[in-house]
C-alpha atoms as a PDB file:
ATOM      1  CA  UNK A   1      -1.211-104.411   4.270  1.00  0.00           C
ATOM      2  CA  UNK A   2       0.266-102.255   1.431  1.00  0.00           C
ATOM      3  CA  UNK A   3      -3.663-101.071   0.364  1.00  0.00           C
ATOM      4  CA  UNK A   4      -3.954 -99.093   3.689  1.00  0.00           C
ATOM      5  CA  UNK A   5      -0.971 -96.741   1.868  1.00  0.00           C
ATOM      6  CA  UNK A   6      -2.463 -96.266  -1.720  1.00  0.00           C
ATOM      7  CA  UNK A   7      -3.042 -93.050  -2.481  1.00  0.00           C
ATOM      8  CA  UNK A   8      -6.973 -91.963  -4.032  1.00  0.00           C
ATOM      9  CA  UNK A   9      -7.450 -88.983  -5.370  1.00  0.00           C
ATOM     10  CA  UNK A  10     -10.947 -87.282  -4.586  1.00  0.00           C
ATOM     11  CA  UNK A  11     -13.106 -87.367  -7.927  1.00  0.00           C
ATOM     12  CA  UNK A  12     -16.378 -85.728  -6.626  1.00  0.00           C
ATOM     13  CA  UNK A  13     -15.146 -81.569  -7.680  1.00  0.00           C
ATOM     14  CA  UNK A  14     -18.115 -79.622  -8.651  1.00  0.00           C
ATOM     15  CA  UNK A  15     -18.246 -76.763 -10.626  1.00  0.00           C
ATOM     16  CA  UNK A  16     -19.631 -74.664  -7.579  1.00  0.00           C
ATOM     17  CA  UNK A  17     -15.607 -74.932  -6.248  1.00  0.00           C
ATOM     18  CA  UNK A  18     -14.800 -71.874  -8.804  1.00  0.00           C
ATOM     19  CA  UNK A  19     -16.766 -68.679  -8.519  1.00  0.00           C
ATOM     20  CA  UNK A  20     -15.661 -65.502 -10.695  1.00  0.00           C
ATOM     21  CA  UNK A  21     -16.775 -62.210  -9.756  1.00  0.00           C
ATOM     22  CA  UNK A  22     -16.548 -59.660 -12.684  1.00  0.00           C
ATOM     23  CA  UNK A  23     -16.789 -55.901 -11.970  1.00  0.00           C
ATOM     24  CA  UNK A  24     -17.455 -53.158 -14.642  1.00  0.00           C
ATOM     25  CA  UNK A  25     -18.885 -49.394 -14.998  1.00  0.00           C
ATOM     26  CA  UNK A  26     -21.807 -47.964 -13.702  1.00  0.00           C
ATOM     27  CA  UNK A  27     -23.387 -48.187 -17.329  1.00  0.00           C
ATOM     28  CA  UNK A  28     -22.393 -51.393 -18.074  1.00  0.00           C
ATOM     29  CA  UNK A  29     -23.536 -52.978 -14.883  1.00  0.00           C
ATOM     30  CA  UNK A  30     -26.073 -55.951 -14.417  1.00  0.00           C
ATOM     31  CA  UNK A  31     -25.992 -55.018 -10.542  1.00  0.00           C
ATOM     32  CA  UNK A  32     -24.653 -53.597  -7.894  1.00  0.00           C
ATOM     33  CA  UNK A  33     -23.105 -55.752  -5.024  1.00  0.00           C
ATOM     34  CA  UNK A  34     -23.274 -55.538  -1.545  1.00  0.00           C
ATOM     35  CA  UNK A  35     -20.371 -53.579  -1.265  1.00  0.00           C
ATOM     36  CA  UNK A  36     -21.896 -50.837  -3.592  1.00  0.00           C
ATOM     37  CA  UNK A  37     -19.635 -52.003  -6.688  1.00  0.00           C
ATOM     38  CA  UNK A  38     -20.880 -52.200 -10.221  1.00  0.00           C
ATOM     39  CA  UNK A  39     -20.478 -55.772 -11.266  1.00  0.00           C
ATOM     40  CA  UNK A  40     -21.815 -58.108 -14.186  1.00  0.00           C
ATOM     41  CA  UNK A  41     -23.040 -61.835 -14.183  1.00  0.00           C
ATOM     42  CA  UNK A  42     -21.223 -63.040 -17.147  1.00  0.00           C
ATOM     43  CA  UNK A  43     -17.475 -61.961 -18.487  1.00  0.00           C
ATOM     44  CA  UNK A  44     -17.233 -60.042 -21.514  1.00  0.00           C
ATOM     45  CA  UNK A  45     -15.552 -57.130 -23.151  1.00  0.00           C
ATOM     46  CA  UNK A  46     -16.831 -54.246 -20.629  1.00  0.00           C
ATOM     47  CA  UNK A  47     -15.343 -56.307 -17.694  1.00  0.00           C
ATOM     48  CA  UNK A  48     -12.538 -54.124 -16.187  1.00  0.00           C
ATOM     49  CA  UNK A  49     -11.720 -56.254 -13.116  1.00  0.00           C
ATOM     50  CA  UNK A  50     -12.153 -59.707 -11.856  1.00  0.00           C
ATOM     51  CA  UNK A  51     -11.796 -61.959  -8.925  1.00  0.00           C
ATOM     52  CA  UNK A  52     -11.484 -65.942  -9.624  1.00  0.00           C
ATOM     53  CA  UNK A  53     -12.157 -68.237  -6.787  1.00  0.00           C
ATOM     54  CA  UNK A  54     -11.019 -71.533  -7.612  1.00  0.00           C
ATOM     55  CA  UNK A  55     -10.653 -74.043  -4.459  1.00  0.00           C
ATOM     56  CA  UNK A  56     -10.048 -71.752  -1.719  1.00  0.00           C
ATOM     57  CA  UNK A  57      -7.189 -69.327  -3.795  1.00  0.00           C
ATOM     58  CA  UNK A  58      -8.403 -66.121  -4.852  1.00  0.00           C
ATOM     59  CA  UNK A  59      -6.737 -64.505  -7.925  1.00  0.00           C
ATOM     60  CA  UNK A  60      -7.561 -60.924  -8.447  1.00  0.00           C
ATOM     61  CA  UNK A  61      -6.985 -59.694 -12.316  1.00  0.00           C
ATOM     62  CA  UNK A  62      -7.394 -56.184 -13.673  1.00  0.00           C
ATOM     63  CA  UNK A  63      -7.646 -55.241 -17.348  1.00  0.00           C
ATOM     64  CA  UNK A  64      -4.525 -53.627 -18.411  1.00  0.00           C
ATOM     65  CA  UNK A  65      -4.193 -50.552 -21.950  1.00  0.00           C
ATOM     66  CA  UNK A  66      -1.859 -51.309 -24.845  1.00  0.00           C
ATOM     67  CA  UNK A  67       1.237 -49.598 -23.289  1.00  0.00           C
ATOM     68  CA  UNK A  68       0.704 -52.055 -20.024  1.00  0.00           C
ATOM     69  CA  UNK A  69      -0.720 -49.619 -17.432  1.00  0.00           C
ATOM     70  CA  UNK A  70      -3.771 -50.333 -15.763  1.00  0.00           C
ATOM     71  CA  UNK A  71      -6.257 -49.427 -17.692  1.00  0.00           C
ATOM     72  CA  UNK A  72      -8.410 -46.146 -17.353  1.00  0.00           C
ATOM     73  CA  UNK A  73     -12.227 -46.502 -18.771  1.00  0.00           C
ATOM     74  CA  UNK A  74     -12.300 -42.467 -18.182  1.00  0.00           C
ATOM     75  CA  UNK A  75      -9.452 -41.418 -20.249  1.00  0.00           C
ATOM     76  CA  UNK A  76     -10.265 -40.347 -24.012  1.00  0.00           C
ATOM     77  CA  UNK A  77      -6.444 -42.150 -24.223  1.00  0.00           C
ATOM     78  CA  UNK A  78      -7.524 -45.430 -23.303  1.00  0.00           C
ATOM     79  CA  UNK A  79     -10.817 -45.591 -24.251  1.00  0.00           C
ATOM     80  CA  UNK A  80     -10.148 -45.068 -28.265  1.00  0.00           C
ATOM     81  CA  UNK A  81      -9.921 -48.001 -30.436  1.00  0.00           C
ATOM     82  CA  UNK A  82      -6.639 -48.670 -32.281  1.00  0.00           C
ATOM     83  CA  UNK A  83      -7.377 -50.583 -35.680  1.00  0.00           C
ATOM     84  CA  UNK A  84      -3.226 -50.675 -36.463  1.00  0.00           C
ATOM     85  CA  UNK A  85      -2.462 -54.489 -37.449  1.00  0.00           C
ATOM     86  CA  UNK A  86      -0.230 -54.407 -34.181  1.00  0.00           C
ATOM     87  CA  UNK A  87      -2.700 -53.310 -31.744  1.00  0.00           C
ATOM     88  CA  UNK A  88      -5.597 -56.012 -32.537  1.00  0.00           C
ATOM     89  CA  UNK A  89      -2.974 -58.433 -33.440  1.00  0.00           C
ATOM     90  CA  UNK A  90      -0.043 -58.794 -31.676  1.00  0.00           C
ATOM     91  CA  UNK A  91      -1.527 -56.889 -28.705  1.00  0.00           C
ATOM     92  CA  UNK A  92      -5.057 -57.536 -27.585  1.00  0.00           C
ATOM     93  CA  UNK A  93      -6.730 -54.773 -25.777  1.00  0.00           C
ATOM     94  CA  UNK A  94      -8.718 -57.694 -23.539  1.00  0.00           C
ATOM     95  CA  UNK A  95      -5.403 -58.446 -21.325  1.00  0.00           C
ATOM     96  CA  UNK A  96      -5.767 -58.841 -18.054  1.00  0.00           C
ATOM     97  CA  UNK A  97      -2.892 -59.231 -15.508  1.00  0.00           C
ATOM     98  CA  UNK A  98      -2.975 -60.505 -12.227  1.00  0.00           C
ATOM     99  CA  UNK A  99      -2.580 -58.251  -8.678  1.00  0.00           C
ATOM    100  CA  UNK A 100      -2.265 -58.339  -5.082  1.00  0.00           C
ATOM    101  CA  UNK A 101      -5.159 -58.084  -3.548  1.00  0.00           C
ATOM    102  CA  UNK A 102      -4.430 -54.011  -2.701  1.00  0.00           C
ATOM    103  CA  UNK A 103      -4.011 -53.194  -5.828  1.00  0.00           C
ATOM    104  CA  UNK A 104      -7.136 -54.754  -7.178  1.00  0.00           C
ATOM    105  CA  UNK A 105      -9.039 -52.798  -4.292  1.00  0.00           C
ATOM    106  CA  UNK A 106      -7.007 -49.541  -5.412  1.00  0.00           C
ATOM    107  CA  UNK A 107      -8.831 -49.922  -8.463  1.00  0.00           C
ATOM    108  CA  UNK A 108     -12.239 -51.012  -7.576  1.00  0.00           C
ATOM    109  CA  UNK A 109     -12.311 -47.888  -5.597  1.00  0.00           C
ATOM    110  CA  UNK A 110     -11.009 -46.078  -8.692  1.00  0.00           C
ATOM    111  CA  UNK A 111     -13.918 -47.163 -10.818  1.00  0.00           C
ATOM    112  CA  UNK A 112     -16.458 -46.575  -7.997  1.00  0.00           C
ATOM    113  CA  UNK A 113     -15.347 -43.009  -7.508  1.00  0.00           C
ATOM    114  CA  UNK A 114     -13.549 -42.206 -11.116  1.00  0.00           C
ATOM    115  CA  UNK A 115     -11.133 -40.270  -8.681  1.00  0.00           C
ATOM    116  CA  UNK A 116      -7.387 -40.669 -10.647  1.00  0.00           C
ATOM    117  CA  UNK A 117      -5.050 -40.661  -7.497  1.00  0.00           C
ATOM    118  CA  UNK A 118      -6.861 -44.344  -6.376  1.00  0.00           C
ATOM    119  CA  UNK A 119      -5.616 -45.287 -10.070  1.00  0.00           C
ATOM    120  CA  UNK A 120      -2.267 -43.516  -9.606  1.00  0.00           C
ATOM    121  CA  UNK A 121      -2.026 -45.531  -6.063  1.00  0.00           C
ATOM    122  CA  UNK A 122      -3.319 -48.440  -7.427  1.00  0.00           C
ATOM    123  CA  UNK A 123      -0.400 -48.585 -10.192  1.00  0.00           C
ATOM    124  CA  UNK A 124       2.332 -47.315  -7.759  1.00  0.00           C
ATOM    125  CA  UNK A 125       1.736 -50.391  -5.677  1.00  0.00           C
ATOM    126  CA  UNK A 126       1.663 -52.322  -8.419  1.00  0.00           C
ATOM    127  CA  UNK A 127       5.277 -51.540  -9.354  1.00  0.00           C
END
C-alpha cells in the first residue's frame, strides 16, 4: 500500500530539452534566421546576445561593456580592447547578464538596424 505513494523521479532528459540561440553581427554571422537576425551555431567571443531554452524557461542574456551598460559593437568606446590587469582580470569583457524578454528584443533590433535610440530604449527598460 505505501509503494503506490513513492515518489520516482523521471531519468529519461535528453539533451534536445536545452536549445541556445546565439545572435551576433552581420559579419560575424553563420546565418540569418527566420526573423531576419544575424545569428551563429556555436557560442563564442563575437556572440552579443543569447536565448537559453532549458525545459520550457527561456532566459534571454545580453553581453554587457566594462562599465556595465549594454554593450555597443558600433561604438569605437566599446569596441577597444583594454589590456589594464583590471580589465582582463578582475573584469571580463565576455559578461553577459540576464533580461526581460523586452529588453533583449530592444537590442536585437539594435544590432539589426545599428540605430542607438533601440539601445538607449533597450537600457532604459532595463533600469
Amino acid at each position: 500500500m505505501s509503494e503506490d505513494y513513492l515518489f520516482t523521479p523521471k531519468k529519461d532528459r535528453k539533451s534536445s530539452d536545452t536549445t541556445n540561440k546565439f545572435f551576433c553581427l552581420e559579419q560575424d554571422c553563420d546565418f540569418i534566421d527566420e526573423n531576419n537576425l544575424y545569428r551563429k551555431n556555436i557560442d563564442d567571443n563575437t556572440v552579443l546576445a543569447k536565448t537559453i531554452n532549458k525545459d520550457n524557461h527561456i532566459i534571454y542574456q545580453i553581453k554587457i561593456s566594462n562599465n556595465n551598460e549594454l554593450f555597443n559593437p558600433f561604438s569605437k568606446l566599446d569596441r577597444e580592447k583594454s589590456y589594464s590587469f583590471l580589465d582582463n582580470v578582475v573584469r571580463p569583457s565576455n559578461k553577459f547578464i540576464n533580461t526581460n524578454q523586452s529588453v533583449f528584443n530592444y537590442y536585437l533590433k539594435f544590432l539589426s538596424t545599428k540605430n542607438n535610440a533601440w539601445l538607449v530604449k533597450a537600457e532604459r527598460e532595463r533600469l
